[in-house]
C-alpha atoms as a PDB file:
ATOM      1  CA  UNK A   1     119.167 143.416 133.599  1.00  0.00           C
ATOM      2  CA  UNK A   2     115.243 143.831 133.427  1.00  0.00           C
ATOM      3  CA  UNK A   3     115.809 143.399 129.630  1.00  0.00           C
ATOM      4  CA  UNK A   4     117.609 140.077 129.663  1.00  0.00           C
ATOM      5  CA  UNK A   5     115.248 138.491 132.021  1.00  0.00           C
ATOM      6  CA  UNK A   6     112.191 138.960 129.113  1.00  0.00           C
ATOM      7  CA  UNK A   7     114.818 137.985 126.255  1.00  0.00           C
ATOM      8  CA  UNK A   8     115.591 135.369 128.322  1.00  0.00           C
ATOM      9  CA  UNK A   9     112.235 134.530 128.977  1.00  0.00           C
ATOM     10  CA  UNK A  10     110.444 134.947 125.016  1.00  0.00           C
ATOM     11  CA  UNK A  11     113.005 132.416 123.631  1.00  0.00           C
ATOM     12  CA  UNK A  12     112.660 129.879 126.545  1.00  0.00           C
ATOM     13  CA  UNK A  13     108.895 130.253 125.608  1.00  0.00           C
ATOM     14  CA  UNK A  14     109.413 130.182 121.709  1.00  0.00           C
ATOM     15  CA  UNK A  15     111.706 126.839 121.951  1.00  0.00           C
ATOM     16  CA  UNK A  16     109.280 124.843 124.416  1.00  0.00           C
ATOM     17  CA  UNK A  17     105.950 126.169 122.274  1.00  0.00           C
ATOM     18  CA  UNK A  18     107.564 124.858 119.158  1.00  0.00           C
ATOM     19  CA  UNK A  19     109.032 121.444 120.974  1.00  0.00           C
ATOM     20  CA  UNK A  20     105.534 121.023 122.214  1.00  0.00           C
ATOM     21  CA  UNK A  21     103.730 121.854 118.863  1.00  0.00           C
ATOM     22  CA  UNK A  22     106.569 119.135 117.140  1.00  0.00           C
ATOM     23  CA  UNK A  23     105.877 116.625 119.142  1.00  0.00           C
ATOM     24  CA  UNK A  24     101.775 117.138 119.253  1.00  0.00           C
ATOM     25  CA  UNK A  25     102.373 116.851 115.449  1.00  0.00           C
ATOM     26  CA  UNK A  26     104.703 113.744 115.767  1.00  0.00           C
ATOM     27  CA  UNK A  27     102.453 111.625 117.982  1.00  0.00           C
ATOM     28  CA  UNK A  28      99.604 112.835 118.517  1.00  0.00           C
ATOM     29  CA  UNK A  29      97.284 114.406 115.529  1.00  0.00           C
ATOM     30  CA  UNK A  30      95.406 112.150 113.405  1.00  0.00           C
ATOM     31  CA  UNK A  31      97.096 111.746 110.009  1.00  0.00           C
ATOM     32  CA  UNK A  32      95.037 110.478 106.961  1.00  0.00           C
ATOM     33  CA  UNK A  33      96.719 107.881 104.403  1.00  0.00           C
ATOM     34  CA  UNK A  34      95.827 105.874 101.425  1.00  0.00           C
ATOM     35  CA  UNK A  35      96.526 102.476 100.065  1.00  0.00           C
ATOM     36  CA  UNK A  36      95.505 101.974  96.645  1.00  0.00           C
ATOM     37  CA  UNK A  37      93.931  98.292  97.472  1.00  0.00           C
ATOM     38  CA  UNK A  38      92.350  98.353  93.679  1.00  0.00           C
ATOM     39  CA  UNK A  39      95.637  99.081  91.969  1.00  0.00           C
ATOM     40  CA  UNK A  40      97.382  96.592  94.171  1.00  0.00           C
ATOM     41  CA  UNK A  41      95.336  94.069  93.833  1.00  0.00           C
ATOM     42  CA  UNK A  42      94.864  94.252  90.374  1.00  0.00           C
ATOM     43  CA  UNK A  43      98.879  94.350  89.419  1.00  0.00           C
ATOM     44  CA  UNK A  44      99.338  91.437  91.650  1.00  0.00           C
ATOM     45  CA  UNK A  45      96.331  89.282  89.410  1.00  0.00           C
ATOM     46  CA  UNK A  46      98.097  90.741  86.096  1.00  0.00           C
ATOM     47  CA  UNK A  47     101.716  89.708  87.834  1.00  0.00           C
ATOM     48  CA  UNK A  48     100.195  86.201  88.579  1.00  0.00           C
ATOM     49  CA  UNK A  49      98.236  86.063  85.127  1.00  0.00           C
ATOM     50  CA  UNK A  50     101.660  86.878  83.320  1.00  0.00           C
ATOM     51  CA  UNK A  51     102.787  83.874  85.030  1.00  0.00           C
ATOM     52  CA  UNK A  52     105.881  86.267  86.491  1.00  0.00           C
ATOM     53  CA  UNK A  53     104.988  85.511  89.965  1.00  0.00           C
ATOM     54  CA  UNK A  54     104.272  82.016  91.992  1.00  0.00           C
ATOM     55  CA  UNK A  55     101.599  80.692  93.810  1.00  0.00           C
ATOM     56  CA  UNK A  56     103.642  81.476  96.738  1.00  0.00           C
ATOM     57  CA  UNK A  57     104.593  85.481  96.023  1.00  0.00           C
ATOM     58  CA  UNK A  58     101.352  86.064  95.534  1.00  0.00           C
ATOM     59  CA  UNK A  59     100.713  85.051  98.886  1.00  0.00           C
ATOM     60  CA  UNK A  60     102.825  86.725 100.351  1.00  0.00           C
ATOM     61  CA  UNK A  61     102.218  90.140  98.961  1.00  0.00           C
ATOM     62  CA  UNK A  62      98.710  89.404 100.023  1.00  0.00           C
ATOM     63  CA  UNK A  63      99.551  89.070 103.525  1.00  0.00           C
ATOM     64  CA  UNK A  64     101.761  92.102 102.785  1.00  0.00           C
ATOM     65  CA  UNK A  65      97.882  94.068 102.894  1.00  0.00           C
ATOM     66  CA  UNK A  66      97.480  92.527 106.097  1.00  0.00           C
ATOM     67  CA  UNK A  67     101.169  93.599 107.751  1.00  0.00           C
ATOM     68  CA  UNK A  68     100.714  97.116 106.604  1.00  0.00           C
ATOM     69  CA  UNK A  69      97.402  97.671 108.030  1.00  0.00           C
ATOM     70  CA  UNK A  70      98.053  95.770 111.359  1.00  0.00           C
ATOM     71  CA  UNK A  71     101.499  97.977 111.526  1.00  0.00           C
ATOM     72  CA  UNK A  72     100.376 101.321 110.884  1.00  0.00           C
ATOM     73  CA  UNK A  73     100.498 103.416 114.287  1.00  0.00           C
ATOM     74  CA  UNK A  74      97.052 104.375 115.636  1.00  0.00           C
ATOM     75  CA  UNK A  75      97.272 107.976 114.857  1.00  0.00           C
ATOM     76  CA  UNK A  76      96.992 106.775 111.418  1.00  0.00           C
ATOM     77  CA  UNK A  77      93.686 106.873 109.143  1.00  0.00           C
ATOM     78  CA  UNK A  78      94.401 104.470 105.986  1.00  0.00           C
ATOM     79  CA  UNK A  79      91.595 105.190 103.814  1.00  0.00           C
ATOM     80  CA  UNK A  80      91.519 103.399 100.108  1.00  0.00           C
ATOM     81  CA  UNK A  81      92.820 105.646  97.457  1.00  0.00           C
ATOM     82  CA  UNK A  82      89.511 105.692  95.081  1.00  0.00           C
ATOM     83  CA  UNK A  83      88.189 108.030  97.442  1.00  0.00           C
ATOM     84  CA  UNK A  84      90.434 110.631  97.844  1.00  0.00           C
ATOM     85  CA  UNK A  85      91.090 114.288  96.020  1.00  0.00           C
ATOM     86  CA  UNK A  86      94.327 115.428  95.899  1.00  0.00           C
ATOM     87  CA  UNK A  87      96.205 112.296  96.597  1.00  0.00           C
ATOM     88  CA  UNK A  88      99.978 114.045  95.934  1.00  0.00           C
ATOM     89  CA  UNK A  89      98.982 115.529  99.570  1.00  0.00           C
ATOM     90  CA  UNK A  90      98.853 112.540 101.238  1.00  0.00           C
ATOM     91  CA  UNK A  91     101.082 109.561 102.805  1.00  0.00           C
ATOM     92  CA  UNK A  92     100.776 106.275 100.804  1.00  0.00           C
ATOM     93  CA  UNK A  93     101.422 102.899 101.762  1.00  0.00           C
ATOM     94  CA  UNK A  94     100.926 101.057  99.135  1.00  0.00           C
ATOM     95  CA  UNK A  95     103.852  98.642  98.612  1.00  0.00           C
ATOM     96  CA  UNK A  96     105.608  98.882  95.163  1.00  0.00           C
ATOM     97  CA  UNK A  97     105.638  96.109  92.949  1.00  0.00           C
ATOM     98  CA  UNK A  98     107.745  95.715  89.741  1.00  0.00           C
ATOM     99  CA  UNK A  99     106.545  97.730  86.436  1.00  0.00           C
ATOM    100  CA  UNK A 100     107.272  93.963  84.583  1.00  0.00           C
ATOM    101  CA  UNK A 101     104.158  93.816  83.475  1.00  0.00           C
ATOM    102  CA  UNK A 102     102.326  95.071  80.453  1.00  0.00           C
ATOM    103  CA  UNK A 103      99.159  97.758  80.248  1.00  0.00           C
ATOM    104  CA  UNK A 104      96.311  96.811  80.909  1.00  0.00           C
ATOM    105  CA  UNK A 105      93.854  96.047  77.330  1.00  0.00           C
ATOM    106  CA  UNK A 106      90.194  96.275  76.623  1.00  0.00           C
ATOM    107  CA  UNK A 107      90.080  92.478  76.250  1.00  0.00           C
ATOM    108  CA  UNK A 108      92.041  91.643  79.658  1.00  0.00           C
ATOM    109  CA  UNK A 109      88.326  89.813  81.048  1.00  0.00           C
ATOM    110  CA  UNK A 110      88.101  87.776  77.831  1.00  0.00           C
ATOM    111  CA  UNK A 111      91.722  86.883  78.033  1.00  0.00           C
ATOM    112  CA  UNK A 112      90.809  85.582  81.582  1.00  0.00           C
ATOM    113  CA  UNK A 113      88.273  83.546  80.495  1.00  0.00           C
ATOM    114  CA  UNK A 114      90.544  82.081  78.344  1.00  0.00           C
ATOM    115  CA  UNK A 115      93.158  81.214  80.630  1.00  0.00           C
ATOM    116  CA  UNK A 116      90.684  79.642  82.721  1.00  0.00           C
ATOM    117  CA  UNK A 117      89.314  77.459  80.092  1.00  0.00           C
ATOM    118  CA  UNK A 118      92.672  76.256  79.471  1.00  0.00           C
ATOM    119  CA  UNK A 119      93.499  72.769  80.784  1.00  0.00           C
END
């Protein structure tokens, strides 16, 4: 009988200690994540210098930044993903675009500068 009572009582103990560590974890710690602002931002001008998104897409993948950031819960950290190691190890937010356009060349600045000059 005396033996049951301390069974009884280690896995009482075992399943609140883990429910408690669970939801400590869930709600509570401070979790780092990344958005790779660079990257984004960058696809988006090739995207928009491709001419395979509008005026008006771009815009609103912009304010896509914006809705991310202002919608991430507070025990979230979003730091940009130039500065950190090990990125596979860590949440990221950033939003995925469409792999329409091609890689990036050497001559991608003078190409702008072209485009611009362009009536």
């Amino acid at each position: 009988m005396k033996y049951k009572a301390i069974i009884l009582n280690v896995i009482v103990s075992m399943v609140v200690s883990v429910c408690a560590i669970l939801v400590y974890d869930k709600f509570f710690t401070q979790k780092i994540v990344t958005f790779d602002l660079q990257g984004y931002v960058a696809t988006l001008r090739d995207l928009y210098l491709a001419k395979q998104i509008d005026d008006v897409e771009l815009r609103k993948r912009i304010d896509k930044i914006e809705e991310i950031v202002l919608n991430t819960p507070k025990n979230k950290v979003i730091i940009t993903s130039d500065v950190i190691l090990g990125g596979d190890r860590v949440e990221n937010l950033t939003p995925k675009l469409p792999e329409r356009v091609k890689p990036k060349t050497e001559n991608t600045d003078t190409q702008i500068k072209e485009d611009i000059k362009k009536p």
